[in-house]
C-alpha atoms as a PDB file:
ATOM      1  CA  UNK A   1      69.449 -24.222  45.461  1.00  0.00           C
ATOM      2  CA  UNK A   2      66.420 -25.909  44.241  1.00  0.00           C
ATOM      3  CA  UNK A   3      65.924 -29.270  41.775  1.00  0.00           C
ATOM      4  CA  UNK A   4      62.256 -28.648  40.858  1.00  0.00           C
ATOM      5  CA  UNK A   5      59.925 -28.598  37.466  1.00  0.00           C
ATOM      6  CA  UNK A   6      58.332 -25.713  36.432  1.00  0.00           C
ATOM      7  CA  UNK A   7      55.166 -25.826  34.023  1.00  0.00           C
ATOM      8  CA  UNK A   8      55.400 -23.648  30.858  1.00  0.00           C
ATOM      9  CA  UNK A   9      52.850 -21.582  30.124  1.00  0.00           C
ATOM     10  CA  UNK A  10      54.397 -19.306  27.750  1.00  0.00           C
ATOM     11  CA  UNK A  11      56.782 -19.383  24.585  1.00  0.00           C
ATOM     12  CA  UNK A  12      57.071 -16.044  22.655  1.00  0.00           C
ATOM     13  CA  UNK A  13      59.429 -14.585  20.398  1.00  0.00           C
ATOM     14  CA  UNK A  14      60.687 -11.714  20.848  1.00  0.00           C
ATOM     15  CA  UNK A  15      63.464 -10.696  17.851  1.00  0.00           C
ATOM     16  CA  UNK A  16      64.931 -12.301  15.518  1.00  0.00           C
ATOM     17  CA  UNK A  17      66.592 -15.741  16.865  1.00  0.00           C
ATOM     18  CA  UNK A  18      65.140 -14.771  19.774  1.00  0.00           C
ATOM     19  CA  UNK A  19      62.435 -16.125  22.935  1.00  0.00           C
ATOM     20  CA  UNK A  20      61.232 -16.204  25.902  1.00  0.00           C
ATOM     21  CA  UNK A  21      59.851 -18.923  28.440  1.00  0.00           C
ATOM     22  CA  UNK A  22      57.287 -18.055  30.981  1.00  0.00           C
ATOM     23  CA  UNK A  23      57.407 -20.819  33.464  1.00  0.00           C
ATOM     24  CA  UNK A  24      55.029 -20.886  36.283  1.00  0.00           C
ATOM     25  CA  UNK A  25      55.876 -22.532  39.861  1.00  0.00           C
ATOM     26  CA  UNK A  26      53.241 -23.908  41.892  1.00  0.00           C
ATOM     27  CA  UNK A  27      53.036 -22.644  45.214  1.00  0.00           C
ATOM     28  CA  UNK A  28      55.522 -20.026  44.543  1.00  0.00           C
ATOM     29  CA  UNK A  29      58.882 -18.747  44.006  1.00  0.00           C
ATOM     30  CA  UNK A  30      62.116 -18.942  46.084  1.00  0.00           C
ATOM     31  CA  UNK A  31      64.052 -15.400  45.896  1.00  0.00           C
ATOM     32  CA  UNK A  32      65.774 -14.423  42.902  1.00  0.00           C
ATOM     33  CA  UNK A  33      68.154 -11.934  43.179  1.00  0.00           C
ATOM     34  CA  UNK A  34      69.407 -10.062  39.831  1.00  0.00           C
ATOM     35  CA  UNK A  35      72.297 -11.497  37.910  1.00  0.00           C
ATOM     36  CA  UNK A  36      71.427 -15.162  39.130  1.00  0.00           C
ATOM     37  CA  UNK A  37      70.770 -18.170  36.792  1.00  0.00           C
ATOM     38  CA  UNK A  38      69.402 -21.319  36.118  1.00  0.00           C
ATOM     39  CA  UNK A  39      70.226 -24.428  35.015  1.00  0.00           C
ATOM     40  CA  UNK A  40      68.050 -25.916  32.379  1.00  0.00           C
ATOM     41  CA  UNK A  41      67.727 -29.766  31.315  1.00  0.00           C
ATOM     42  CA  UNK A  42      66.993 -30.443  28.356  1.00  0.00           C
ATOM     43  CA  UNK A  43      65.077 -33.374  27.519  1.00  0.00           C
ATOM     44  CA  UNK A  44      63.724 -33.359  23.398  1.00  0.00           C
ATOM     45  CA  UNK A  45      67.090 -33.382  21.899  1.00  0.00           C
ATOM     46  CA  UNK A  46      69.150 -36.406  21.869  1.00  0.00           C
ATOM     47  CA  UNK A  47      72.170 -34.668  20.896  1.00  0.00           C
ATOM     48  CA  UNK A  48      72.096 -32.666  24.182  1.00  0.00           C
ATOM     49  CA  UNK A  49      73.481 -34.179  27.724  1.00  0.00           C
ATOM     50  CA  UNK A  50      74.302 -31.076  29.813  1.00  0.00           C
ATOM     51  CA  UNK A  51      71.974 -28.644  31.360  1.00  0.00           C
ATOM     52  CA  UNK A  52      72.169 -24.969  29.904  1.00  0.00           C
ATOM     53  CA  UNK A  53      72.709 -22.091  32.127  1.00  0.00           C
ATOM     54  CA  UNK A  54      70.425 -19.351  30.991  1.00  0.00           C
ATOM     55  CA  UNK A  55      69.865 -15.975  33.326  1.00  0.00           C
ATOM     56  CA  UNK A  56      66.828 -15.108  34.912  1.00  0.00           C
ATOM     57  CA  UNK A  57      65.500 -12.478  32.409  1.00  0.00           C
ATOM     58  CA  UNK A  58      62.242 -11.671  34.927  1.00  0.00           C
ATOM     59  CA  UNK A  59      60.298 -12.587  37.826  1.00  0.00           C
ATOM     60  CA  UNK A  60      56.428 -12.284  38.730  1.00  0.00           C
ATOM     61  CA  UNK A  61      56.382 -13.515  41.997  1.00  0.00           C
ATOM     62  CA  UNK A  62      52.162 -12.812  42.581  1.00  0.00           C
ATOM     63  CA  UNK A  63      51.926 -15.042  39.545  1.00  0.00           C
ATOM     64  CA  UNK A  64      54.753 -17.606  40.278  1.00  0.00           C
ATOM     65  CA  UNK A  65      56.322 -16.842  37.150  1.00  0.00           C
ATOM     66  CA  UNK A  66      59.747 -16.961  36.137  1.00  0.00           C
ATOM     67  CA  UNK A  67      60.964 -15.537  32.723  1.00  0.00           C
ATOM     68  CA  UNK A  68      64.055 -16.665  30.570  1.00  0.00           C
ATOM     69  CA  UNK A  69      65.564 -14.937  27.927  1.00  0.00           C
ATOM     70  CA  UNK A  70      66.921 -17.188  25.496  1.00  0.00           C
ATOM     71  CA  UNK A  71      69.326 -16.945  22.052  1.00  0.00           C
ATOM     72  CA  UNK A  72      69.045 -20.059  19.189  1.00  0.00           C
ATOM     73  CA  UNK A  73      72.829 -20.627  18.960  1.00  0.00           C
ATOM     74  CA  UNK A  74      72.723 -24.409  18.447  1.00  0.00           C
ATOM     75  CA  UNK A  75      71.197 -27.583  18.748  1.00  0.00           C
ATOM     76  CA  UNK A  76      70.095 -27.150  22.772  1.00  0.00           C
ATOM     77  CA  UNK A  77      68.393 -23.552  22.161  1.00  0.00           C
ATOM     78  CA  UNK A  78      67.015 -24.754  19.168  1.00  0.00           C
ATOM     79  CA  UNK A  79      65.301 -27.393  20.883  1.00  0.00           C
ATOM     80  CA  UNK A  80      64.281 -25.118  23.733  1.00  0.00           C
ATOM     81  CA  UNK A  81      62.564 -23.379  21.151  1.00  0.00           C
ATOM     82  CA  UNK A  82      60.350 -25.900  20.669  1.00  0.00           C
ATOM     83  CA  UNK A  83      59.343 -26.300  23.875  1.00  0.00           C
ATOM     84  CA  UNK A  84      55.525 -25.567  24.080  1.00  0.00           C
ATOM     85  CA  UNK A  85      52.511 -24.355  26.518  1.00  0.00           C
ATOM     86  CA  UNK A  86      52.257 -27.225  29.306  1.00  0.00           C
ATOM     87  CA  UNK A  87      55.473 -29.225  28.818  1.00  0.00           C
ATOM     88  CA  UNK A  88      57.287 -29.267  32.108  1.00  0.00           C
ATOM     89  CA  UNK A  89      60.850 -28.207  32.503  1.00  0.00           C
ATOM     90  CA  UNK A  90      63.483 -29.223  35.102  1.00  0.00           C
ATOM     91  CA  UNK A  91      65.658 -26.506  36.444  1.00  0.00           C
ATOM     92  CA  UNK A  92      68.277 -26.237  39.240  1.00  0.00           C
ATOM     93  CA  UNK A  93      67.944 -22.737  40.536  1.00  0.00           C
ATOM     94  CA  UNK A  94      68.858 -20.058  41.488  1.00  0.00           C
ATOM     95  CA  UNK A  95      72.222 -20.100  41.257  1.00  0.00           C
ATOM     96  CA  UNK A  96      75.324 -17.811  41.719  1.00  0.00           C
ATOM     97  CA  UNK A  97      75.584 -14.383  42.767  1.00  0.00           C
ATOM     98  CA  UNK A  98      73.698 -11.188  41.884  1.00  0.00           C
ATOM     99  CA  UNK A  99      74.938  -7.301  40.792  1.00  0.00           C
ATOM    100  CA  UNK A 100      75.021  -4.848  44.019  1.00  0.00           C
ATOM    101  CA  UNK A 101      73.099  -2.129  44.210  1.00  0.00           C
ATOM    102  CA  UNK A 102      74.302   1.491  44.418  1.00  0.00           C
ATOM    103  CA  UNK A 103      73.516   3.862  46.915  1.00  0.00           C
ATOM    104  CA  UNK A 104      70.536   6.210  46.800  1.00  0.00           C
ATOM    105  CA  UNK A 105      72.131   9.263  45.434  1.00  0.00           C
ATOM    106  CA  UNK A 106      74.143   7.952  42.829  1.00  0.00           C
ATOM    107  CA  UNK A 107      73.591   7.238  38.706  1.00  0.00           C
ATOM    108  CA  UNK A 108      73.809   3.902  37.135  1.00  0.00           C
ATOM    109  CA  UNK A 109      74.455   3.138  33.618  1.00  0.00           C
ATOM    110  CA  UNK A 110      72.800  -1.011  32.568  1.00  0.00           C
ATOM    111  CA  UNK A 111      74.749  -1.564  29.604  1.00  0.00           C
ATOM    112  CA  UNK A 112      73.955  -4.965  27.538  1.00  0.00           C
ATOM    113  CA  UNK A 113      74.855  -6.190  24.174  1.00  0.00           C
ATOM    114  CA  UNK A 114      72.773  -8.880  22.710  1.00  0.00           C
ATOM    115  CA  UNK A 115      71.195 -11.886  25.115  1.00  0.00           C
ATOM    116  CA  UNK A 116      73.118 -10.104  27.853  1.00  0.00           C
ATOM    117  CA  UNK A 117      70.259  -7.840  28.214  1.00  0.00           C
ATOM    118  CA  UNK A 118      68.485 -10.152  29.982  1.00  0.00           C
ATOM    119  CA  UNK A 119      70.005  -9.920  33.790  1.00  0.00           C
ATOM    120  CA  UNK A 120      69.589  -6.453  33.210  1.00  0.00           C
ATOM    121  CA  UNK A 121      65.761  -6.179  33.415  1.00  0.00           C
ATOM    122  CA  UNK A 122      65.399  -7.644  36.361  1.00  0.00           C
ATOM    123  CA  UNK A 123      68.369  -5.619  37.928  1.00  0.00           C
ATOM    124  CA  UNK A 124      66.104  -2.598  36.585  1.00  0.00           C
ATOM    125  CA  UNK A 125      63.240  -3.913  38.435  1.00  0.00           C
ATOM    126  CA  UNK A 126      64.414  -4.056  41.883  1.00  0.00           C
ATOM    127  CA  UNK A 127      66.611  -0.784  41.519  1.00  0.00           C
ATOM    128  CA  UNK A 128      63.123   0.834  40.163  1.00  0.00           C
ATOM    129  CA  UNK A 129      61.603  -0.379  43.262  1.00  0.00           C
ATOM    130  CA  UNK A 130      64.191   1.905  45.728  1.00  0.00           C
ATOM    131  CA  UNK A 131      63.766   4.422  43.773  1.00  0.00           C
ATOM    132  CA  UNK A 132      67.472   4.057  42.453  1.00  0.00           C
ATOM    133  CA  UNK A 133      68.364   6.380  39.211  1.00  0.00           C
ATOM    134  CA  UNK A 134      69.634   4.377  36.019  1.00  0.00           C
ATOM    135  CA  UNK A 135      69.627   4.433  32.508  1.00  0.00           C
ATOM    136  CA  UNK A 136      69.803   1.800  29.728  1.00  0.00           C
ATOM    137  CA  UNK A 137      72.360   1.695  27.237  1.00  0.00           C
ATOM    138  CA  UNK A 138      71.357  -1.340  25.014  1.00  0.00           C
ATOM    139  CA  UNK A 139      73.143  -2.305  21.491  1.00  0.00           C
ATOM    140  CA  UNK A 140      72.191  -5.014  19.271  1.00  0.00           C
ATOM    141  CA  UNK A 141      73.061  -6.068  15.469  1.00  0.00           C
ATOM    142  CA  UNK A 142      69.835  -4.642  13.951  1.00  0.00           C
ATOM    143  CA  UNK A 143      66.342  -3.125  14.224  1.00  0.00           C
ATOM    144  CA  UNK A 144      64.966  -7.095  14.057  1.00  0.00           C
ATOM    145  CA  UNK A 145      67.300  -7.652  17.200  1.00  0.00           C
ATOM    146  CA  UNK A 146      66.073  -5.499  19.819  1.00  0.00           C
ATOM    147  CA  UNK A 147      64.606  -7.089  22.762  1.00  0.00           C
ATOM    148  CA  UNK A 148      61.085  -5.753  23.904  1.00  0.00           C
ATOM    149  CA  UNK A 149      62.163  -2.586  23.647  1.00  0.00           C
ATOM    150  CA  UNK A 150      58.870  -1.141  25.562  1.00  0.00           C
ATOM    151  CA  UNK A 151      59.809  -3.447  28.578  1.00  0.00           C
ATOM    152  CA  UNK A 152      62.667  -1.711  29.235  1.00  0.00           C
ATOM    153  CA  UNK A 153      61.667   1.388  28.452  1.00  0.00           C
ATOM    154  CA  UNK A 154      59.127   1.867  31.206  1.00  0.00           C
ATOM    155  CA  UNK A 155      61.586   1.073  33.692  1.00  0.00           C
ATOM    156  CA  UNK A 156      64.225   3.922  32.788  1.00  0.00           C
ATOM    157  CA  UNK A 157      65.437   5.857  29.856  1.00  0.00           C
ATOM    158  CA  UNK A 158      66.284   3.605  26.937  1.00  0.00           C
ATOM    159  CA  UNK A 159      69.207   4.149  24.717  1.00  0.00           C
ATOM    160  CA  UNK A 160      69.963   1.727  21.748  1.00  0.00           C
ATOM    161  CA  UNK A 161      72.854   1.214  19.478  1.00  0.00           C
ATOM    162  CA  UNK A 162      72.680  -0.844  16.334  1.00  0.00           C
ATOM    163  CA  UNK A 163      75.822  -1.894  14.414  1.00  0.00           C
ATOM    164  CA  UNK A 164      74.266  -1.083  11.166  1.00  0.00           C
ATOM    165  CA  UNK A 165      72.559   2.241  12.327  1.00  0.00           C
ATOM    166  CA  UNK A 166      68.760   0.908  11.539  1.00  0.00           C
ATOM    167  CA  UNK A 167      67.552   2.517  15.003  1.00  0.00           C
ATOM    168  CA  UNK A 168      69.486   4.259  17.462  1.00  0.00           C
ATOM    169  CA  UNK A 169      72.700   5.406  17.673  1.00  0.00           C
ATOM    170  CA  UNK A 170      74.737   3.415  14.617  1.00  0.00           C
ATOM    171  CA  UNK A 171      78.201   1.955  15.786  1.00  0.00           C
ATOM    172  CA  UNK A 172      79.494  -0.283  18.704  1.00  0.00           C
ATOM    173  CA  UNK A 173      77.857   0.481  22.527  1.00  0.00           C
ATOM    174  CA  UNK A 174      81.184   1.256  23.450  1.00  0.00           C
ATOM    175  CA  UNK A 175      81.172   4.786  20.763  1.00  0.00           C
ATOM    176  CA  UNK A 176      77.894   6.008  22.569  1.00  0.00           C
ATOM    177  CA  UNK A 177      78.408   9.542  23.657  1.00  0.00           C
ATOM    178  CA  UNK A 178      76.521   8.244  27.064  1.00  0.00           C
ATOM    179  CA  UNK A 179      79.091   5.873  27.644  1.00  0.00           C
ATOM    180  CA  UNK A 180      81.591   8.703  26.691  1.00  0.00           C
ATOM    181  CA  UNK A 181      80.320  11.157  28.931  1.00  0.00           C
ATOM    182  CA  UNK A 182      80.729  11.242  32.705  1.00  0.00           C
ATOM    183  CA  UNK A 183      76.677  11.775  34.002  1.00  0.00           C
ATOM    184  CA  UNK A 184      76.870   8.324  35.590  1.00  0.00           C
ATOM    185  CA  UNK A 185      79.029   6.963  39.089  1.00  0.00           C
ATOM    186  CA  UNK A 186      78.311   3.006  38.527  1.00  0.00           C
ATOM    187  CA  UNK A 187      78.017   0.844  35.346  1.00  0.00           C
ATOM    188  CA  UNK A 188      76.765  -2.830  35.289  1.00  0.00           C
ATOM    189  CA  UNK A 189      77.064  -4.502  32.532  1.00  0.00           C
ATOM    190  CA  UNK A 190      76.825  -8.061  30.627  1.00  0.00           C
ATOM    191  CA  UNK A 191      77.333  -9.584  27.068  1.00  0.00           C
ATOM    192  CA  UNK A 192      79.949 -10.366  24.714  1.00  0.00           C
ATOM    193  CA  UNK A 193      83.373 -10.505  26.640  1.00  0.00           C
ATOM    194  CA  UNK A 194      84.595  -8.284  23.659  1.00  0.00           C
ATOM    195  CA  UNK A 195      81.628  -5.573  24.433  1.00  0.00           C
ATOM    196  CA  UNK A 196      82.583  -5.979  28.479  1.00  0.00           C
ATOM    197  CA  UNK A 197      86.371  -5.641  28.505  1.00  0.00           C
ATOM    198  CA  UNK A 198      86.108  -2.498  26.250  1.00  0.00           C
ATOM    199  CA  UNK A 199      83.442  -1.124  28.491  1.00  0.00           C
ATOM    200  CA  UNK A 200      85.411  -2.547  31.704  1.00  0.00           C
ATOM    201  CA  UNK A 201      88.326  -0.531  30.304  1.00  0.00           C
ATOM    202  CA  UNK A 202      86.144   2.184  29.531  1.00  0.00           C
ATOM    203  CA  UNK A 203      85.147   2.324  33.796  1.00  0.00           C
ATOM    204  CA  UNK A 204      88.345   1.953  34.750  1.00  0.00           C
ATOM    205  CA  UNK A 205      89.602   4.839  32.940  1.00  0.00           C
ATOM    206  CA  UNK A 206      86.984   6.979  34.791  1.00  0.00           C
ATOM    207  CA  UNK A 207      87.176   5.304  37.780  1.00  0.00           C
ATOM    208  CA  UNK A 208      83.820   3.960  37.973  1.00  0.00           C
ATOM    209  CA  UNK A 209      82.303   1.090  39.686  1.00  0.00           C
ATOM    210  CA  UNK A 210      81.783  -1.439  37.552  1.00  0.00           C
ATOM    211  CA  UNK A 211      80.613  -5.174  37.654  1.00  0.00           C
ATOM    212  CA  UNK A 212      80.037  -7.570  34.748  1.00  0.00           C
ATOM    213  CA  UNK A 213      77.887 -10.397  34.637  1.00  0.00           C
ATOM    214  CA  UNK A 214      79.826 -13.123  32.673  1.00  0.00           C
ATOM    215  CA  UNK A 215      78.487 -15.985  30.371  1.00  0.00           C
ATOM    216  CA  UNK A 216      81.394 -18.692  30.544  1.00  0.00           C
ATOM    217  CA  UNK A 217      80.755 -21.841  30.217  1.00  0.00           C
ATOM    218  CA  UNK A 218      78.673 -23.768  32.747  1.00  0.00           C
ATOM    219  CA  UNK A 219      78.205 -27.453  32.831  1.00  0.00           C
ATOM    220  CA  UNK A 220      76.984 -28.031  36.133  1.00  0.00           C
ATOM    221  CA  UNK A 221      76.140 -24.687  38.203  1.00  0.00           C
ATOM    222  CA  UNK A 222      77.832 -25.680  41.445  1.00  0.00           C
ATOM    223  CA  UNK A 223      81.021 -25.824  41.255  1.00  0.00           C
ATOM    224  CA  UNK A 224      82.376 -29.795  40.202  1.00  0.00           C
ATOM    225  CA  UNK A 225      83.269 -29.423  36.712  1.00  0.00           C
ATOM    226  CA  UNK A 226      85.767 -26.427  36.761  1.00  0.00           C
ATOM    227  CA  UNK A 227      84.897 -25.621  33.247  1.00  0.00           C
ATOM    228  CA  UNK A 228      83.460 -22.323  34.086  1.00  0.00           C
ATOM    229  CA  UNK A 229      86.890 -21.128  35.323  1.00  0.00           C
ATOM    230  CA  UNK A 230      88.191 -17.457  35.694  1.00  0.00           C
ATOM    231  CA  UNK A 231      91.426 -16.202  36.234  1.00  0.00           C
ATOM    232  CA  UNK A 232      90.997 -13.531  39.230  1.00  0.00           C
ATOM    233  CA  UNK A 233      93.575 -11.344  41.005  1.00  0.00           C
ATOM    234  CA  UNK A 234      92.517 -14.414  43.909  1.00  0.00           C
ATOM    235  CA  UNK A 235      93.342 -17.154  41.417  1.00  0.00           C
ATOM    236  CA  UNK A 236      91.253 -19.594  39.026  1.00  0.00           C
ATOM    237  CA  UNK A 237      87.721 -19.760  40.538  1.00  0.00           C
ATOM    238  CA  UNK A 238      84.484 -21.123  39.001  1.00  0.00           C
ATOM    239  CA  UNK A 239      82.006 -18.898  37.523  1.00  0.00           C
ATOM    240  CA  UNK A 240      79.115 -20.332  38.313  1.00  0.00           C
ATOM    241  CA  UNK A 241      79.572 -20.175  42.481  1.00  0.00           C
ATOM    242  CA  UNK A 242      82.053 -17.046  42.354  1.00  0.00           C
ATOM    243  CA  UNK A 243      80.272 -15.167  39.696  1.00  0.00           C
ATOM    244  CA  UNK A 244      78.671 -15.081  37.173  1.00  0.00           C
ATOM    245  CA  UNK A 245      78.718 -11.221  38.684  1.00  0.00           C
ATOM    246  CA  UNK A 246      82.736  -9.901  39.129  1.00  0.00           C
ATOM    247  CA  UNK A 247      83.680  -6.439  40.083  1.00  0.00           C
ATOM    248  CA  UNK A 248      86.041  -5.712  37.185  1.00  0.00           C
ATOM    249  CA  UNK A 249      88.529  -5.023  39.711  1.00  0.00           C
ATOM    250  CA  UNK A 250      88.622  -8.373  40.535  1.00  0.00           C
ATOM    251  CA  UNK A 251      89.409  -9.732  37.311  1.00  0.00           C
ATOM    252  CA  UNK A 252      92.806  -9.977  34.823  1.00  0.00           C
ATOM    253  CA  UNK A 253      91.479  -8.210  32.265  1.00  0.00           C
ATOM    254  CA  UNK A 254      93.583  -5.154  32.163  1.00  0.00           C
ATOM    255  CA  UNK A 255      96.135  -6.037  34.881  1.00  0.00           C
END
C-alpha cells in the first residue's frame, strides 16, 4: 500500500454522468492486479471529508498511467469532475484483492452493470494477455450510458443490454440468452448488488464459478472503520481488506 500523488493529465467523459481520470506516476507504477482499488482524497469540496474508493478501471504501465472510471452520484464525484489537466491527486493504493483467473481451457463470462464495468477491463486485459477465452456481457440504462464501447470490444466479444432496448439486447443483463445459456464454465461479475445476487443465483443454479467484485461502502481502505462490513459464511469481515472480490460461495446471499 502506497500514500503518493499522482499528476492528472487527463479528464474525459465518457457517457452520460460519466468520466475518466488519467493520472500519471512519476517513475512508475507499483502492480495492480484486477479488481483492486484506490482510495481517493478529495480536496476542492468542502462538504467532503472521506476519501472515495473508486476501482482501477486501467493501467498503462510504459506510460505510468493509471485510469479511473468514475460515476457523478453526489457532491464528491461531482467535484472529481472538476478536477482538471495538472492538478495533483492523493491516492492510497492499491488496495484489496483481485478476481482469479481461470484455467487455460475454460470460458469466462465479464458481466457488469453500470460503473461496475470498470474492474472488468482491466480483468480483460491481463486474461487477453494468457490467451484466456471470455466474453463481455455489459448492460446499462441507455444508448447515452455505454462505456467506451470500442475499448472493450477489442479485447473480446461485446454484448450489451439496455433497459430501454436503444442498443443491444432490451431488458435486464440477467434475461440475456448468453447468461441463459450454458457456453461459459466461470462468470465474474460486478455492479449493482441487485444485478449480482440475481446473476450470483443465476451461477449457482448452474454450478458455475463465480466471484463478484462488491462496491460497499469504504471509508478508509484498510480495515479501521468496519463500515465496509460483509456478512460471510466466516462471519462479518471488511470489504475493503477481505474483498472487494468474494467467491459467491463465500457469501449469505442465498444461504
Amino acid at each position: 500500500m502506497r500514500i503518493e500523488e499522482l499528476e492528472l493529465v487527463s479528464n474525459r467523459p465518457v457517457a452520460d454522468g460519466y468520466f475518466v481520470l488519467d493520472l500519471h506516476k512519476r517513475g512508475g507504477l507499483p502492480g495492480i492486479l484486477p479488481g483492486q482499488f484506490v482510495q481517493f482524497r478529495v480536496d476542492n469540496d468542502k462538504n467532503t471529508f472521506l476519501r472515495r474508493p473508486i476501482s482501477v478501471y486501467d493501467i498503462d504501465y510504459d506510460r505510468g498511467i493509471i485510469s479511473l472510471l468514475i460515476k457523478k452520484v453526489g457532491s464528491g464525484t461531482r467535484a472529481m469532475a472538476g478536477l482538471y489537466k495538472g492538478m495533483k491527486v492523493n491516492l492510497v493504493y492499491p488496495l484489496g484483492n483481485s478476481f482469479s483467473l481461470p484455467g487455460p481451457q475454460q470460458r469466462s463470462l465479464l458481466v457488469g452493470g453500470g460503473v461496475g464495468v470498470a474492474p472488468l477491463l482491466l480483468l480483460a486485459r491481463v486474461m487477453k494477455g494468457k490467451s484466456l477465452d471470455f466474453k463481455f456481457l455489459l448492460g446499462y440504462q441507455s444508448v447515452d450510458h455505454i462505456i467506451e464501447k470500442q475499448r472493450y470490444s477489442e479485447l473480446a466479444e461485446l454484448l450489451i443490454t439496455t433497459d430501454d432496448g436503444s442498443y443491444g439486447y432490451k431488458g435486464l443483463i440477467t434475461e440475456h440468452p448468453e447468461l441463459a445459456g450454458d457456453d461459459y464454465d466461470n462468470i465474474y461479475c460486478c455492479g449493482p448488488e441487485a444485478m449480482m445476487k440475481s446473476v450470483a443465483g443465476i451461477a449457482r443454479s448452474k454450478g458455475k464459478f463465480c466471484e463478484v467484485s462488491l462496491e460497499n461502502t469504504m471509508a478508509c481502505g484498510y480495515g479501521v472503520c468496519l463500515c465496509c462490513v460483509e456478512d460471510t459464511v466466516k462471519g462479518n469481515v471488511c470489504t475493503c481488506t477481505e474483498g472487494p472480490v468474494f467467491n459467491i460461495n463465500e457469501l449469505r446471499w442465498q444461504i
